[in-house]
Protein backbone atom coordinates (compact mmCIF):
# COMPACT_ATOMS: atom_id res chain seq x y z
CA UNK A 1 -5.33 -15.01 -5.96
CA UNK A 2 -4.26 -11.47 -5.14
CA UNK A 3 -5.92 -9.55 -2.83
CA UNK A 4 -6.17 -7.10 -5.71
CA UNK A 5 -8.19 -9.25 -8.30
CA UNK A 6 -11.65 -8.14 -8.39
CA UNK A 7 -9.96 -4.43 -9.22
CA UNK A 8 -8.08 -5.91 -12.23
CA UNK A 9 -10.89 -7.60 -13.20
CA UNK A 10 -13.22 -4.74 -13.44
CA UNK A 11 -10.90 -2.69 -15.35
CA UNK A 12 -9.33 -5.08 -17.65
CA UNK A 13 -13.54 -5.94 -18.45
CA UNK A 14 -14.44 -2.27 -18.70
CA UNK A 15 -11.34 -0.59 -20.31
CA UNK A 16 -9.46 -3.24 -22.08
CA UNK A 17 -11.88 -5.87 -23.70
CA UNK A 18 -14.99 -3.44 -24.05
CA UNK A 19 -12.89 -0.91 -25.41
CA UNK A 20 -10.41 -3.01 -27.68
CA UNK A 21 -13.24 -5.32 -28.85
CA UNK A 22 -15.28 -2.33 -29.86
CA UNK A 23 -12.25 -0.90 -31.40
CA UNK A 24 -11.09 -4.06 -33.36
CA UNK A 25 -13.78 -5.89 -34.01
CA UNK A 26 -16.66 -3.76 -34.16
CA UNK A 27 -15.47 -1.12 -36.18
CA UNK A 28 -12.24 -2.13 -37.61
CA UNK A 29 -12.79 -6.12 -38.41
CA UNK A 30 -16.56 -5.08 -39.69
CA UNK A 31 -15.04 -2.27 -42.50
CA UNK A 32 -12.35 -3.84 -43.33
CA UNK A 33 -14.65 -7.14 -44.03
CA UNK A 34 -16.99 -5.05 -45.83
CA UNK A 35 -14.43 -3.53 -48.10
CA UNK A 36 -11.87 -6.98 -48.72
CA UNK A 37 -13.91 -9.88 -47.26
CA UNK A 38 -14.45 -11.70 -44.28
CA UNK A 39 -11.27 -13.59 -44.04
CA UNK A 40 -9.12 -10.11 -44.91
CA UNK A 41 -11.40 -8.17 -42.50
CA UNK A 42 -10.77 -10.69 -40.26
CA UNK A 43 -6.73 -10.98 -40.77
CA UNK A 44 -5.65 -7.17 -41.03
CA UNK A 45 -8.36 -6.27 -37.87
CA UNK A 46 -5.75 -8.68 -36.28
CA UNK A 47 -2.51 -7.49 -37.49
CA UNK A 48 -3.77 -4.35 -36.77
CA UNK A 49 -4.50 -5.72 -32.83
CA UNK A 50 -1.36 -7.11 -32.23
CA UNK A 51 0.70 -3.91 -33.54
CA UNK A 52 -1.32 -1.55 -31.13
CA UNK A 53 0.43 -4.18 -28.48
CA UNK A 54 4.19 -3.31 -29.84
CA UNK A 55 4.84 -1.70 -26.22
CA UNK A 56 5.01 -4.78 -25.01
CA UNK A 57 7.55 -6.30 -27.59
CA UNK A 58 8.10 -8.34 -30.84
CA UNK A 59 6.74 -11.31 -29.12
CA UNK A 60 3.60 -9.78 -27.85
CA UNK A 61 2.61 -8.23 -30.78
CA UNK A 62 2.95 -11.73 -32.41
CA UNK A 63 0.87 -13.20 -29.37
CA UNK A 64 -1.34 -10.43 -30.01
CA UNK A 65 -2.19 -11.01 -33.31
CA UNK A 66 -3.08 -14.93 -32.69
CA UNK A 67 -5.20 -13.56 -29.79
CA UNK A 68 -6.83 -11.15 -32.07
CA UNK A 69 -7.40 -13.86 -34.64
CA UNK A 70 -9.45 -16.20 -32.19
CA UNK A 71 -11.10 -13.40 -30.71
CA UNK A 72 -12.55 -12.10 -34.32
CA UNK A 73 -13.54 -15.67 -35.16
CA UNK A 74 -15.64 -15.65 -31.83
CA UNK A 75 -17.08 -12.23 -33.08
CA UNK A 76 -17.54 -13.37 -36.65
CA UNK A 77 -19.04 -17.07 -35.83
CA UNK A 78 -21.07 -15.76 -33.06
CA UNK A 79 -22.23 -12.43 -34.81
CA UNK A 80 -21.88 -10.82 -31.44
CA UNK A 81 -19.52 -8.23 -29.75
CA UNK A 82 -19.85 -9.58 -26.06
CA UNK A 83 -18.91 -13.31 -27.15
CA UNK A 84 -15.02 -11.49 -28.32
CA UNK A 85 -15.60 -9.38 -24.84
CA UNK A 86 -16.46 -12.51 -22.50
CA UNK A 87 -13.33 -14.58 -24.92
CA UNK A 88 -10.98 -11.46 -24.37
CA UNK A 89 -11.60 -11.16 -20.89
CA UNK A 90 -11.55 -14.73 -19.65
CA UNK A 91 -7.97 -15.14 -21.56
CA UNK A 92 -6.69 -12.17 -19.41
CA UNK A 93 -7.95 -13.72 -16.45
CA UNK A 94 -6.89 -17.19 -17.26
CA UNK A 95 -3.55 -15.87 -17.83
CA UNK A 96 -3.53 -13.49 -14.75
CA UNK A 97 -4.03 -16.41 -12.46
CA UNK A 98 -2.15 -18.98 -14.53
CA UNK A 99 1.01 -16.98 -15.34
CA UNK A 100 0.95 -13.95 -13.67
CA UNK A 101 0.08 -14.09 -10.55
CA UNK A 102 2.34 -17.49 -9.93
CA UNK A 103 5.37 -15.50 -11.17
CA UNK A 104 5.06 -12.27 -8.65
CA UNK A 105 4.37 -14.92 -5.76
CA UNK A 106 7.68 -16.50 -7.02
CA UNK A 107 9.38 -13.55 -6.87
């Protein structure tokens, strides 16, 4: 691992899941399941999680979206906002130290 990881971890905990999962699925996913069901809240909270990623490209957003998908059914099966944080977080990691990191050491 990078000499560097404990720093991305904190911030990608503290300013990326915190504040997307509060974003997305406690606000967003819970109105828009309270106004057009669970499954609709649930969808469009998604959608709406992979188009704030459209910086990144088509294929993020679509990426995105799945993510956004698993981690609302985390939040909706669990009932709890720091089961889509912990999911959120330990998929960035995972794919930090998986993907990431092996293709800047290739480099």
């Amino acid at each position: 691992m990078p000499a560097w990881w404990w720093l991305f971890a904190l911030n990608n905990l503290l300013f990326t899941c915190v504040a997307e999962e509060t974003l997305f699925r406690g606000v967003i996913q819970q109105t828009l399941a309270k106004r057009f069901g669970l499954i609709s809240g649930l969808v469009l909270a998604s959608v709406l999680f992979g188009v704030a990623h459209v910086g990144g490209g088509v294929l993020l957003v679509v990426f995105a979206t799945l993510a956004g998908l698993g981690y609302g059914a985390v939040f909706t099966l669990t009932g709890r906002l720091w089961a889509a944080v912990l999911t959120h977080f330990l998929f960035n990691f995972i794919h930090l130290a998986c993907f990431t990191y092996p293709v800047l050491q290739a480099q």
